[in-house]
C-alpha atoms as a PDB file:
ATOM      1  CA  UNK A   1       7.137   9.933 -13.572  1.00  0.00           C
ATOM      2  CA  UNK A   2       6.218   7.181 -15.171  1.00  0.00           C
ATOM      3  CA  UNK A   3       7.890   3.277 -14.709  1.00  0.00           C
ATOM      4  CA  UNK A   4       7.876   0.892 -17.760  1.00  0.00           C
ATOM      5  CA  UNK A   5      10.350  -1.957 -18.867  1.00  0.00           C
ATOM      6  CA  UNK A   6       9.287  -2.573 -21.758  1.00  0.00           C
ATOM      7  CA  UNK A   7       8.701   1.258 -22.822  1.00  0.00           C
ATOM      8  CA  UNK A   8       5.262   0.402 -24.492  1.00  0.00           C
ATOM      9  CA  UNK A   9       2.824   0.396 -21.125  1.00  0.00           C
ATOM     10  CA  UNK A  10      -0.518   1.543 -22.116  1.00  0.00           C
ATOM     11  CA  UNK A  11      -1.512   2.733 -18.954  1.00  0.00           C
ATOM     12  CA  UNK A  12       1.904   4.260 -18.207  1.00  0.00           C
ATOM     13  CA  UNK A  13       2.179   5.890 -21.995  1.00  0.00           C
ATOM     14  CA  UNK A  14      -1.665   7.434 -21.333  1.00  0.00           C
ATOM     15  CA  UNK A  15      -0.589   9.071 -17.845  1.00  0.00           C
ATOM     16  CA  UNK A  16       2.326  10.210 -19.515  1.00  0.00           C
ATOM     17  CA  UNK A  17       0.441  11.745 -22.136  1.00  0.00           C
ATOM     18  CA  UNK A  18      -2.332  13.550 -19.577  1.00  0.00           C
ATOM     19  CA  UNK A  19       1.122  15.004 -17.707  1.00  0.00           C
ATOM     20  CA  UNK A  20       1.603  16.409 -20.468  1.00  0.00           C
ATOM     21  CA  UNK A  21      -1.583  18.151 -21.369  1.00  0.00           C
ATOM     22  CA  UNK A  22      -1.808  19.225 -18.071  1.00  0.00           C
ATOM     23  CA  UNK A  23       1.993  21.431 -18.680  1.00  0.00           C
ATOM     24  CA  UNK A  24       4.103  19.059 -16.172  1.00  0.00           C
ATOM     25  CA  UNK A  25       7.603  17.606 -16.451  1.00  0.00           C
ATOM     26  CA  UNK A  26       7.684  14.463 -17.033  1.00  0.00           C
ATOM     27  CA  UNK A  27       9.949  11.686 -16.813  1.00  0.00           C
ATOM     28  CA  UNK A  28      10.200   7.992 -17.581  1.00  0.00           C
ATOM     29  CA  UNK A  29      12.332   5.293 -16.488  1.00  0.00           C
ATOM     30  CA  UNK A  30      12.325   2.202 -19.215  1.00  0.00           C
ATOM     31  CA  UNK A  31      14.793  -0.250 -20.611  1.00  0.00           C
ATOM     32  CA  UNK A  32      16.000   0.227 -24.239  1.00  0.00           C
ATOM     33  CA  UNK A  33      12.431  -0.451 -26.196  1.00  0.00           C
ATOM     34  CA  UNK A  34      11.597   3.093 -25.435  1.00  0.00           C
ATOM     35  CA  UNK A  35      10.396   4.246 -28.668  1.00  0.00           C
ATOM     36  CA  UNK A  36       6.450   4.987 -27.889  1.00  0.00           C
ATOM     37  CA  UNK A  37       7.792   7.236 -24.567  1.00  0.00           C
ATOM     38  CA  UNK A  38      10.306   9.291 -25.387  1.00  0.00           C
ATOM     39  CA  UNK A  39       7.957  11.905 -27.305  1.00  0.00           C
ATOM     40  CA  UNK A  40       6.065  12.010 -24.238  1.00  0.00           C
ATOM     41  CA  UNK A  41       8.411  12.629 -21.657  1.00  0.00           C
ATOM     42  CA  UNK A  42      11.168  15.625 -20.798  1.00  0.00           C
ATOM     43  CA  UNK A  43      13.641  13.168 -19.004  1.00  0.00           C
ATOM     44  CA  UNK A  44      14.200   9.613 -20.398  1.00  0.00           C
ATOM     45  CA  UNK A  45      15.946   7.656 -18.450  1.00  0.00           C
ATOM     46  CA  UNK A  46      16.814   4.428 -20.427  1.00  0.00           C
ATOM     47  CA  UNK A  47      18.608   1.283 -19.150  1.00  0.00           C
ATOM     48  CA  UNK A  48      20.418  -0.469 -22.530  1.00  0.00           C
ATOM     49  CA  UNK A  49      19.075  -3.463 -22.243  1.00  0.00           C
ATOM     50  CA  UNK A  50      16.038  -6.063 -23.701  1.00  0.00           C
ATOM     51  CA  UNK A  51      16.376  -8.060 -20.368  1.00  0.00           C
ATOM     52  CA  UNK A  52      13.450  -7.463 -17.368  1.00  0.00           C
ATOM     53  CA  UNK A  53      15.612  -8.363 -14.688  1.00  0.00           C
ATOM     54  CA  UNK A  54      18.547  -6.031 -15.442  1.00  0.00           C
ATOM     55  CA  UNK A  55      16.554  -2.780 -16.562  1.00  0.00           C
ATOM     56  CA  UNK A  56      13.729  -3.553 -13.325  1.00  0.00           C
ATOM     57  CA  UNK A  57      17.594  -3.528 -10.835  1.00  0.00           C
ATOM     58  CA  UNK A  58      18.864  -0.602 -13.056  1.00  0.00           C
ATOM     59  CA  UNK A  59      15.226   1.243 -11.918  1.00  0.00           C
ATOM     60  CA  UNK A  60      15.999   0.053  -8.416  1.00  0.00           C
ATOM     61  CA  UNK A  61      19.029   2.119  -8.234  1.00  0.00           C
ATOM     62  CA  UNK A  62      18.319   5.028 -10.337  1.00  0.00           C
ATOM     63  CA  UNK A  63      14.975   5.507  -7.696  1.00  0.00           C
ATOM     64  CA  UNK A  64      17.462   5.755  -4.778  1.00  0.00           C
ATOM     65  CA  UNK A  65      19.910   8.362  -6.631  1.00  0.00           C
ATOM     66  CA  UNK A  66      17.620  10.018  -7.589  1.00  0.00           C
ATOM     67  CA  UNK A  67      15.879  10.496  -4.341  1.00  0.00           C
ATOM     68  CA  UNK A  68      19.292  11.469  -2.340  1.00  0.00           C
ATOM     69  CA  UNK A  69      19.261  14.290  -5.214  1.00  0.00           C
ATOM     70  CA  UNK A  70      15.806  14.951  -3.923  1.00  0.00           C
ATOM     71  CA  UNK A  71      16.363  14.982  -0.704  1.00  0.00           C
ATOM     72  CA  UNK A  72      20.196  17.006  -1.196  1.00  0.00           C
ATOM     73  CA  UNK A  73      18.366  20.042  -2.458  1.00  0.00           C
ATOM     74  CA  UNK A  74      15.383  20.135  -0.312  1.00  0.00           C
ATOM     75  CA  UNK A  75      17.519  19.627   2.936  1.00  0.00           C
ATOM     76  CA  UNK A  76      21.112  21.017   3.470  1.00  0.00           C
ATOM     77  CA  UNK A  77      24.155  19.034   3.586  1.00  0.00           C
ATOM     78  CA  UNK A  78      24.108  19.651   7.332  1.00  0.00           C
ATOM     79  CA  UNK A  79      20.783  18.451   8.428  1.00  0.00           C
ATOM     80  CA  UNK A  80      20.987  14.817  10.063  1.00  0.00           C
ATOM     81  CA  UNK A  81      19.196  12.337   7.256  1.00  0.00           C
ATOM     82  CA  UNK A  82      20.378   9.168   7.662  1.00  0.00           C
END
C-alpha cells in the first residue's frame, strides 16, 4: 500500500513498482495528480482534490474504513472489538 498526495512520490512510486515485480496487490491512496501510480497499482484510491490538507484528512478516514473492513472479515461480527 503505498501513501502519496501528490501521486508522484519517488520513493512511494519505486516500492510500488518492486510490489509489483514481486506478484502482490497493490494499492495506493493519493489525491487527484495520480497519473505516475495508477499503472502501478490494482486499487487506486483517489481523493478529487489538488489541496494537501483535504486529500491527507480524506487518507485519514479511508485508513480507518478500511481497517474496520479488515478487521470485519478477519473477526466475526460477534467477537467484542471495540
Amino acid at each position: 500500500m503505498g501513501i502519496t498526495t501528490s501521486g508522484r512520490s519517488r520513493n512511494v512510486l519505486c516500492a510500488l513498482e518492486v510490489a509489483r515485480e514481486r506478484g502482490l496487490v497493490t494499492i495506493a491512496l493519493t489525491g487527484q495528480g495520480a497519473e505516475q501510480v495508477k499503472p502501478l497499482v490494482d486499487f487506486c484510491l483517489c481523493v478529487p482534490s489538488h489541496e494537501t490538507p483535504r486529500i491527507q484528512e480524506a487518507h485519514i478516514l479511508m485508513g480507518h474504513i478500511l481497517c474496520e473492513i479488515i478487521e470485519r472479515g478477519l473477526f466475526s461480527e460477534t467477537s467484542s472489538i471495540s
